[in-house]
C-alpha atoms as a PDB file:
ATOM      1  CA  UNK A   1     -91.112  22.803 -45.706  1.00  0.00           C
ATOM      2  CA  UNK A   2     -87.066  23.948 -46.366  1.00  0.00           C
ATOM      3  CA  UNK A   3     -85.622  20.752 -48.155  1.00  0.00           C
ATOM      4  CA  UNK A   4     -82.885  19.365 -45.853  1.00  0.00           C
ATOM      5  CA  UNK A   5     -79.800  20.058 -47.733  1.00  0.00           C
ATOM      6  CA  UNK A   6     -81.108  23.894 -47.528  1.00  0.00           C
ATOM      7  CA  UNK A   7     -81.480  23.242 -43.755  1.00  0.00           C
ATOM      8  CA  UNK A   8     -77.532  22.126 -44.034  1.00  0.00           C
ATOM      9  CA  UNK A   9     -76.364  25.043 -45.846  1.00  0.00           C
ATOM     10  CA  UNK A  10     -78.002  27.509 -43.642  1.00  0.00           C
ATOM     11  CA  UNK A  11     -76.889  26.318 -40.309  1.00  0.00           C
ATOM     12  CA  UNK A  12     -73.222  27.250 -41.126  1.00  0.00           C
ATOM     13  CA  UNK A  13     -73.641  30.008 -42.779  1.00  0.00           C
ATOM     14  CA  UNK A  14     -75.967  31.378 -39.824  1.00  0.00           C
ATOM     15  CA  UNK A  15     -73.577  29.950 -37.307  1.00  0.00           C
ATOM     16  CA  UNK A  16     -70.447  31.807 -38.761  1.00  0.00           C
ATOM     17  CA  UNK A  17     -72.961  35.346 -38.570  1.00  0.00           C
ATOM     18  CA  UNK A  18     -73.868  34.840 -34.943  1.00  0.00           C
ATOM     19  CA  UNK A  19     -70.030  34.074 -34.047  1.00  0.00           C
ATOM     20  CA  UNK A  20     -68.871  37.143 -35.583  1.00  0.00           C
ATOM     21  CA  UNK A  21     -67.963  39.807 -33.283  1.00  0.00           C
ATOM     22  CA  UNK A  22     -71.016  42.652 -32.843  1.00  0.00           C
ATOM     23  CA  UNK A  23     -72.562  44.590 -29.940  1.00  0.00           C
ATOM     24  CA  UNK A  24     -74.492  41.290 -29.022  1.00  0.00           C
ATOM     25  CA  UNK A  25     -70.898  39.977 -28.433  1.00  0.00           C
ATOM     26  CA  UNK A  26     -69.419  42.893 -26.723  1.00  0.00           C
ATOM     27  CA  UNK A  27     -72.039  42.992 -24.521  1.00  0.00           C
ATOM     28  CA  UNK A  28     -72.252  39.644 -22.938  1.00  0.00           C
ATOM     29  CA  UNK A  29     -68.276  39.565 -22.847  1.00  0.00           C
ATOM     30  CA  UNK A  30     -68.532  42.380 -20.779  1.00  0.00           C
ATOM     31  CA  UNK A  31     -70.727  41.610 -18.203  1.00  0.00           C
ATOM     32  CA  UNK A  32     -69.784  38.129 -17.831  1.00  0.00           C
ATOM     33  CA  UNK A  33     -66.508  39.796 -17.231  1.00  0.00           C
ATOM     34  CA  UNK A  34     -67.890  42.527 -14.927  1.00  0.00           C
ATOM     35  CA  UNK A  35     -70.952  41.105 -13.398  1.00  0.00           C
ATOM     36  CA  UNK A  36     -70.137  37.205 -13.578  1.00  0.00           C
ATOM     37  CA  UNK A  37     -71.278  33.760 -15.196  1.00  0.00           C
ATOM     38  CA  UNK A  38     -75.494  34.101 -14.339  1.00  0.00           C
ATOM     39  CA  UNK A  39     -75.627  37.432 -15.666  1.00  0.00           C
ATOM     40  CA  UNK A  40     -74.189  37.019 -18.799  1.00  0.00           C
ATOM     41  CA  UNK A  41     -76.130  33.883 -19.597  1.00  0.00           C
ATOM     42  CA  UNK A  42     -79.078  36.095 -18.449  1.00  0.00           C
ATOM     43  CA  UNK A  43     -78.493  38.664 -21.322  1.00  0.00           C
ATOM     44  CA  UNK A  44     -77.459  35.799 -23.869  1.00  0.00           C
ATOM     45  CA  UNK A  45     -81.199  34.502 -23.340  1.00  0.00           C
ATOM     46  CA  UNK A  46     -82.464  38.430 -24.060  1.00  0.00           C
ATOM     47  CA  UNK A  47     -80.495  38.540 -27.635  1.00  0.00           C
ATOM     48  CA  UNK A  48     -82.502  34.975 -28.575  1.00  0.00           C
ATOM     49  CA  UNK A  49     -85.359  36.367 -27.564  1.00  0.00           C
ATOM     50  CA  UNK A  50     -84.825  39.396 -29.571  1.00  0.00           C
ATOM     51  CA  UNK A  51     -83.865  37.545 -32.847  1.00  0.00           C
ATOM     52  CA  UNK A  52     -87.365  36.054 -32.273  1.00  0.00           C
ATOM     53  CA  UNK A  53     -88.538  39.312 -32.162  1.00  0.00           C
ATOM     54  CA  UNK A  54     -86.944  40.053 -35.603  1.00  0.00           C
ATOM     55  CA  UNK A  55     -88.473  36.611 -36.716  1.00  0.00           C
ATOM     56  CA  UNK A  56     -91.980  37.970 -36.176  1.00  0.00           C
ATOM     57  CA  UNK A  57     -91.884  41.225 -37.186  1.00  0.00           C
ATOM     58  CA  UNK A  58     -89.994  39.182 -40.856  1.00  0.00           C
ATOM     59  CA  UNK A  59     -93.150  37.233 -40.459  1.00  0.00           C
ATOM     60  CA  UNK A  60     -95.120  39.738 -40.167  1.00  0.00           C
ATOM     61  CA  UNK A  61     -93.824  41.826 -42.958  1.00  0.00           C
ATOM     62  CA  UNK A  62     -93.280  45.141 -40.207  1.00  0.00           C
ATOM     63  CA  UNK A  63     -89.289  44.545 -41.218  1.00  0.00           C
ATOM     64  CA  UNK A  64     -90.009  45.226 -44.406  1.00  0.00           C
ATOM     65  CA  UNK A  65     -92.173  48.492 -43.883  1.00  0.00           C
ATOM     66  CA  UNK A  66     -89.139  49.712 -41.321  1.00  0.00           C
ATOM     67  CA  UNK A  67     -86.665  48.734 -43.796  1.00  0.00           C
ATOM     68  CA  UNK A  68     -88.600  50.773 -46.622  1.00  0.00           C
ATOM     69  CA  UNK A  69     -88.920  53.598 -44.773  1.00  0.00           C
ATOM     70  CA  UNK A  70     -86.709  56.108 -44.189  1.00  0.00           C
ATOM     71  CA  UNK A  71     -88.334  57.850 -41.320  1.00  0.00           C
ATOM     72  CA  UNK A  72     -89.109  54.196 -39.270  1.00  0.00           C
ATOM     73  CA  UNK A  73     -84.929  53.061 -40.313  1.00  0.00           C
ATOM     74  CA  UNK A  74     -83.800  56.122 -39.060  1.00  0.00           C
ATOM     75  CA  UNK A  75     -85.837  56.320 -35.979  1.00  0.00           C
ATOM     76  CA  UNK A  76     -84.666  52.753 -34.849  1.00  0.00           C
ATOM     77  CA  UNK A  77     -80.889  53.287 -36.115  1.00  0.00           C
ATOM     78  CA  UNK A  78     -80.710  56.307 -34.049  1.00  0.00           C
ATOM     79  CA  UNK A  79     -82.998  55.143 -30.997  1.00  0.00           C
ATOM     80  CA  UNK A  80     -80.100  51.961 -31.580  1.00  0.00           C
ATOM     81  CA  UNK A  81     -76.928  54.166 -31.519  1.00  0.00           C
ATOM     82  CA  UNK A  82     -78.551  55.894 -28.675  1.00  0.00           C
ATOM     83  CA  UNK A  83     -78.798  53.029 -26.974  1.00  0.00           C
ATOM     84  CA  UNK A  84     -75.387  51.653 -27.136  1.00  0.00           C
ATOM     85  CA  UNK A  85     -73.573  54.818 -26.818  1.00  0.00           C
ATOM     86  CA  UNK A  86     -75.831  54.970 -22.784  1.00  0.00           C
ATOM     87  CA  UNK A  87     -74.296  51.479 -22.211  1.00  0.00           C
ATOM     88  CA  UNK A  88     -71.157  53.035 -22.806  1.00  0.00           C
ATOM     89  CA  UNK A  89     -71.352  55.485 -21.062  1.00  0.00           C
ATOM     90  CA  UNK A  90     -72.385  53.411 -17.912  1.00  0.00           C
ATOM     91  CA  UNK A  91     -69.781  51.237 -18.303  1.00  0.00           C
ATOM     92  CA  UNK A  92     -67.685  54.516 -18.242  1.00  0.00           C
ATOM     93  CA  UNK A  93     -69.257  55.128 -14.869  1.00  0.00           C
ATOM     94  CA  UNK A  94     -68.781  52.320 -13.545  1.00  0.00           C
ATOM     95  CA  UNK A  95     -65.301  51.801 -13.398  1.00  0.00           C
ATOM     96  CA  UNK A  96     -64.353  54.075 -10.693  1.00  0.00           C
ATOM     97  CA  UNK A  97     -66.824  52.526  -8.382  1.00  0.00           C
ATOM     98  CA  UNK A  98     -66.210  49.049  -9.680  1.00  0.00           C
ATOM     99  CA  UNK A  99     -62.391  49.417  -8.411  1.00  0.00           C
ATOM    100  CA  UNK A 100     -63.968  50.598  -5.025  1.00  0.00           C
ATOM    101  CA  UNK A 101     -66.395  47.954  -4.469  1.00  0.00           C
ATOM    102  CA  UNK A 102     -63.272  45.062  -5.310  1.00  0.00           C
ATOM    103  CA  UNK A 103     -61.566  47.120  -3.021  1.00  0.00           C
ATOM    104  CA  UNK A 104     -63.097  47.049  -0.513  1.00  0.00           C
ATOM    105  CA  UNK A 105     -64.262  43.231  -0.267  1.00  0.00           C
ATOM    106  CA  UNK A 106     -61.549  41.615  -1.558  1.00  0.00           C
ATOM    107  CA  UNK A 107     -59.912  41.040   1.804  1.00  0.00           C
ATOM    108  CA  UNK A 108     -62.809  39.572   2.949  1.00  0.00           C
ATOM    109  CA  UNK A 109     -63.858  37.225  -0.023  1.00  0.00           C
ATOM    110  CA  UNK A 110     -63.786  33.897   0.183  1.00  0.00           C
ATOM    111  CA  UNK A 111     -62.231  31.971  -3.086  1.00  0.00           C
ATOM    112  CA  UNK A 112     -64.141  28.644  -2.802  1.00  0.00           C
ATOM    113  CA  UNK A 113     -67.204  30.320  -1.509  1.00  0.00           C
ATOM    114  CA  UNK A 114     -69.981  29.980  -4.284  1.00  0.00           C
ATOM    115  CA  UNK A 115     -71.095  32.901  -6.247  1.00  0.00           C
ATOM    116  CA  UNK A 116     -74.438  34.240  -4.369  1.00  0.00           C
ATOM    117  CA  UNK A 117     -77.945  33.664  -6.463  1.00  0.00           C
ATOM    118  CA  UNK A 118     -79.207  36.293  -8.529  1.00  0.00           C
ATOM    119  CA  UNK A 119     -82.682  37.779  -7.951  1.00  0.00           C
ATOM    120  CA  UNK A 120     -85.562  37.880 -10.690  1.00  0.00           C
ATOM    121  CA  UNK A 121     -85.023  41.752 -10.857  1.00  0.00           C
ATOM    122  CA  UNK A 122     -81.583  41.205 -11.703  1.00  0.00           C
ATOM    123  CA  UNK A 123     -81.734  38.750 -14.241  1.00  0.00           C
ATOM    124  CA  UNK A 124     -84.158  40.776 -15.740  1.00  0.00           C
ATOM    125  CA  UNK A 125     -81.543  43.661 -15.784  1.00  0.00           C
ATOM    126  CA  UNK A 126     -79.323  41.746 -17.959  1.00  0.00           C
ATOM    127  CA  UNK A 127     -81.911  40.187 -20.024  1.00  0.00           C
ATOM    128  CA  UNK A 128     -83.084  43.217 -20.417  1.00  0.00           C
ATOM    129  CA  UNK A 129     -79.790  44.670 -21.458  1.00  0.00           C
ATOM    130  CA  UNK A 130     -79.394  41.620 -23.928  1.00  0.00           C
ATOM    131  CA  UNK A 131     -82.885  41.993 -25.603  1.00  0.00           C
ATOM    132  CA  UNK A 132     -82.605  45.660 -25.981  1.00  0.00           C
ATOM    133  CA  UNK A 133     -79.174  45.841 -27.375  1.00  0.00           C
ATOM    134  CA  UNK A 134     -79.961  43.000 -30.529  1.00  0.00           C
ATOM    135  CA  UNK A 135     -83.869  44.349 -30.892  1.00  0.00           C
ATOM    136  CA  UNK A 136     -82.376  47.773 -31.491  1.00  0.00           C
ATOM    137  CA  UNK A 137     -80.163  46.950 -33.591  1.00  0.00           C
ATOM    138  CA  UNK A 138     -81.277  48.213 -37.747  1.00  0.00           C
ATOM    139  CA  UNK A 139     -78.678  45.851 -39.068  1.00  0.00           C
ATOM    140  CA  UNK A 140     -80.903  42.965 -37.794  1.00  0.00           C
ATOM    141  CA  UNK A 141     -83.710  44.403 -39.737  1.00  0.00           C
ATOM    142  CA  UNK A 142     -81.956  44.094 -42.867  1.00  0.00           C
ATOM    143  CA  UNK A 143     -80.494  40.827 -42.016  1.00  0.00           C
ATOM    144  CA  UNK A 144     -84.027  39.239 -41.622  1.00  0.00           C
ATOM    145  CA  UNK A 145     -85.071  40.476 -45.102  1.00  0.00           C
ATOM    146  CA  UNK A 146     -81.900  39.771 -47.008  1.00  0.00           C
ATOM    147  CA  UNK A 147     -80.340  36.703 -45.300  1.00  0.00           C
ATOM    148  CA  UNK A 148     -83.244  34.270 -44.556  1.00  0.00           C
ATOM    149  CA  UNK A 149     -85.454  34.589 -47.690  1.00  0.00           C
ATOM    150  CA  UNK A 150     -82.114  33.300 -49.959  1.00  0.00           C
ATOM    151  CA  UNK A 151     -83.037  29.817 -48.170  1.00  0.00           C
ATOM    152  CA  UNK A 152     -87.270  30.206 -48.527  1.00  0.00           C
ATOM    153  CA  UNK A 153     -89.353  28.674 -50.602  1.00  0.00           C
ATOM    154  CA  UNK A 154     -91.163  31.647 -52.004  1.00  0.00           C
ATOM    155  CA  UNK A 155     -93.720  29.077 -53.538  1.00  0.00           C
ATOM    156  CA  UNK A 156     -94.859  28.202 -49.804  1.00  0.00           C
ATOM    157  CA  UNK A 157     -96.188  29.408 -47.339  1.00  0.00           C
ATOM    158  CA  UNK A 158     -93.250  32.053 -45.607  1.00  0.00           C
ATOM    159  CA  UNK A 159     -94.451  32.004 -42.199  1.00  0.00           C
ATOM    160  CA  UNK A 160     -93.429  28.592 -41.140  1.00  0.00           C
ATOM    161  CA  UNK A 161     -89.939  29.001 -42.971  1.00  0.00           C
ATOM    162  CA  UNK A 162     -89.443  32.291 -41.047  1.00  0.00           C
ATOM    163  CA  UNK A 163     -90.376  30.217 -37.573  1.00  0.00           C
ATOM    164  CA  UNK A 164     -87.919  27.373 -38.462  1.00  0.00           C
ATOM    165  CA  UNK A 165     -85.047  29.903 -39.783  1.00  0.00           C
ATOM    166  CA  UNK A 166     -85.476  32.185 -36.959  1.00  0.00           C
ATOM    167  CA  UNK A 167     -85.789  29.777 -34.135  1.00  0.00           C
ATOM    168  CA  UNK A 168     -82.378  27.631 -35.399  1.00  0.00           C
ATOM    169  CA  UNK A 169     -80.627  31.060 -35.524  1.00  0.00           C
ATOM    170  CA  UNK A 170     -81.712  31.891 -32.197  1.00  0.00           C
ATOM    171  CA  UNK A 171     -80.855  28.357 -30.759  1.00  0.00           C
ATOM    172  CA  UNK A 172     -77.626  28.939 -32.611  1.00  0.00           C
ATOM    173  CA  UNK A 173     -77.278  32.127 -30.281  1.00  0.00           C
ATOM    174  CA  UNK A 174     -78.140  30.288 -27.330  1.00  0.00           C
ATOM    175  CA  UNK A 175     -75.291  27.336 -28.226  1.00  0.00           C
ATOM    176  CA  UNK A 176     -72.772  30.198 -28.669  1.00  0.00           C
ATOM    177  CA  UNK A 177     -73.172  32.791 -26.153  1.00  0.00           C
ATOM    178  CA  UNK A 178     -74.447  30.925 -23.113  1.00  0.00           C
ATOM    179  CA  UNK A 179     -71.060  28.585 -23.101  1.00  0.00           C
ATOM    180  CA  UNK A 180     -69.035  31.839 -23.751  1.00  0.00           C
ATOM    181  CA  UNK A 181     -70.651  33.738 -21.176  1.00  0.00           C
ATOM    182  CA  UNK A 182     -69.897  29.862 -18.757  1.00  0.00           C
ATOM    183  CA  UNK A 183     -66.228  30.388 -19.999  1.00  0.00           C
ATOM    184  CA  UNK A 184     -65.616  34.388 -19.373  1.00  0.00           C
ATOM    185  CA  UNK A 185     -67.234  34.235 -16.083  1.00  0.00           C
ATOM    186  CA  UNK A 186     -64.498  31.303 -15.045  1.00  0.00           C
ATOM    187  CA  UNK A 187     -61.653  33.981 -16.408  1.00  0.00           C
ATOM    188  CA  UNK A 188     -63.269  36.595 -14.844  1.00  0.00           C
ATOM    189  CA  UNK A 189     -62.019  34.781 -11.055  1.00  0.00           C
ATOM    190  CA  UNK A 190     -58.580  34.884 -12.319  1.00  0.00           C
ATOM    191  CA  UNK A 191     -58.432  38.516 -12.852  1.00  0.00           C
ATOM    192  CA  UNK A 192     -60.918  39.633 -10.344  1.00  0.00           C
ATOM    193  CA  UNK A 193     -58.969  43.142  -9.078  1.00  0.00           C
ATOM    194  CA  UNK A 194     -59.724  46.152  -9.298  1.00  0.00           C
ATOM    195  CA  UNK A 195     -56.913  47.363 -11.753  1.00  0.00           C
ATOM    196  CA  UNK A 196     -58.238  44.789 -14.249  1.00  0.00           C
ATOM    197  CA  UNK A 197     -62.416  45.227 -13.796  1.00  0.00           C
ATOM    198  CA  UNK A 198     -61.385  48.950 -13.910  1.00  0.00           C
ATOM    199  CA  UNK A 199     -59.466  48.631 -17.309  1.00  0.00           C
ATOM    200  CA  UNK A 200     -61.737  46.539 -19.012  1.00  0.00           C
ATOM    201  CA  UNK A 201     -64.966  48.956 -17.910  1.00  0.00           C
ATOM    202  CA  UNK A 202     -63.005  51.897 -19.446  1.00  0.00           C
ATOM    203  CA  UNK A 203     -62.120  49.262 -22.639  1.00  0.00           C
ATOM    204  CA  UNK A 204     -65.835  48.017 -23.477  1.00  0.00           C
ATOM    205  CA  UNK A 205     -67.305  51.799 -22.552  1.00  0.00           C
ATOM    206  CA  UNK A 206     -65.252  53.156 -25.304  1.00  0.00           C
ATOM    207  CA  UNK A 207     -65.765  49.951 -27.819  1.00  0.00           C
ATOM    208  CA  UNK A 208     -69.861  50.688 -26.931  1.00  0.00           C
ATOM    209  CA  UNK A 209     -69.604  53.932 -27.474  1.00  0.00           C
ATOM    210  CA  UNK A 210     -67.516  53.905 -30.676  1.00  0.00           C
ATOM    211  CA  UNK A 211     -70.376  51.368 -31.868  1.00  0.00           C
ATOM    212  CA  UNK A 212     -73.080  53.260 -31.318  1.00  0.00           C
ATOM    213  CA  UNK A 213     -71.189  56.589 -33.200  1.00  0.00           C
ATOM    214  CA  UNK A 214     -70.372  54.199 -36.046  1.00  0.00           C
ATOM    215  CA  UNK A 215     -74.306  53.233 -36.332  1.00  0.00           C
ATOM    216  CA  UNK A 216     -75.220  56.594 -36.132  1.00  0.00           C
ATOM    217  CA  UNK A 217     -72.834  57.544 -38.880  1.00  0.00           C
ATOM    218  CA  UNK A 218     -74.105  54.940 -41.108  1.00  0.00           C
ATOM    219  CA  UNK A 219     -75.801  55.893 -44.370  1.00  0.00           C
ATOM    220  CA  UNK A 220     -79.976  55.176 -44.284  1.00  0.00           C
ATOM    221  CA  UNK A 221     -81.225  53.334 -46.837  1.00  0.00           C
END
C-alpha cells in the first residue's frame, strides 16, 4: 500500500493538474454556460469516468503499448484533435440558432420557474461529450505513465496503487468540476440573452478548435 505521507504529496500535486485549464475545462464551462447546471455536471461525471478509463488501461499496461507506439499515439492524437476540432465546429453552429431559440422564448420565460428535468438521452449526450473529450485525449496517456508511477511502489504489486491513484484523481475531478459546473450554470441566468450565448458559442468554438489544431500539430513521440 502507498505510505501516507506519499498519499499527502500526491493529492496536491494531482489537485493543482486537474484545476489547470484543458479541454476537460473548456468543455464543461461551456455547456454549463450554454446548456445549464445538469448538463454540465452530466459531462463532469463522463471526464471521471474517463480518467478511470486511463487508470485501467495504466493497469493494464495498454498505455504503455499506445504510448510506445507511434502508429497507436498517432492514431489516438489525431482521432483526439479530430474530435475537438467537431466540437468546435458545433459550437460554431450553434450560435446562430442559439440566439434564435433565446429569442424567441425569452418573452415568455418565467425567472423563478425551475429549470425543466433532463432526460436519460440527454444526460447521456453530455456525458458522452465529457468521456469522449478526456478518453481521447494522448496527453492523458502520457500522464498515466509518467505522473502516477513517481508515487508507486515498484516493489508491490502496481495494480492496487494504480486503483487508489486513479480513483483519488478522478474524485478530485468530481470535487472540482461538478461545483464549477453548480457555479457557471447560476452565472449563466444572469447573462441568459442571446447576444451573450451567441458570443460565447463563437468564443469556445474557436478555443476548441484552436485545441484540437494545437494537438494535431504536436510532435509524436
Amino acid at each position: 500500500m502507498i505510505p501516507l505521507e506519499t498519499l499527502l504529496l500526491f493529492v496536491p500535486l494531482a489537485a493543482l493538474l486537474v484545476v489547470l485549464p484543458g479541454p476537460d475545462f473548456a468543455l464543461i464551462a461551456k455547456i454549463s454556460l450554454c446548456d445549464g447546471r445538469p448538463q454540465g455536471q452530466a459531462a463532469a461525471c463522463g471526464v471521471a469516468v474517463g480518467i478511470c478509463l486511463h487508470t485501467t488501461a495504466a493497469m493494464l499496461g495498454i498505455s504503455a503499448l499506445i504510448a510506445q507506439s507511434v502508429l497507436w499515439f498517432g492514431i489516438l492524437k489525431y482521432v483526439g484533435a479530430a474530435y475537438l476540432i467537431w466540437i468546435g465546429l458545433q459550437a460554431l453552429r450553434c450560435g446562430p440558432a442559439t440566439r434564435a431559440a433565446v429569442v424567441r422564448v425569452a418573452p415568455q420565460t418565467d425567472a423563478a420557474a425551475p429549470a425543466p428535468r433532463l432526460s436519460a438521452r440527454q444526460r447521456l449526450h453530455f456525458f458522452r461529450q465529457g468521456f469522449l473529450t478526456n478518453a481521447l485525449n494522448p496527453k492523458a496517456v502520457l500522464i498515466f505513465l509518467t505522473f502516477l508511477p513517481q508515487f508507486m511502489d515498484p516493489h508491490a504489486s502496481l495494480a492496487p496503487q494504480f486503483l487508489l491513484l486513479g480513483g483519488i484523481l478522478s474524485g478530485l475531478c468530481l470535487l472540482w468540476y461538478v461545483p464549477l459546473a453548480y457555479m457557471l450554470g447560476r452565472v449563466r441566468r444572469v447573462f441568459e440573452n442571446s447576444r451573450f450565448q451567441l458570443w460565447l458559442q463563437r468564443c469556445t468554438g474557436f478555443v476548441f478548435i484552436a485545441f484540437g489544431c494545437k494537438l494535431a500539430a504536436a510532435q509524436s513521440r
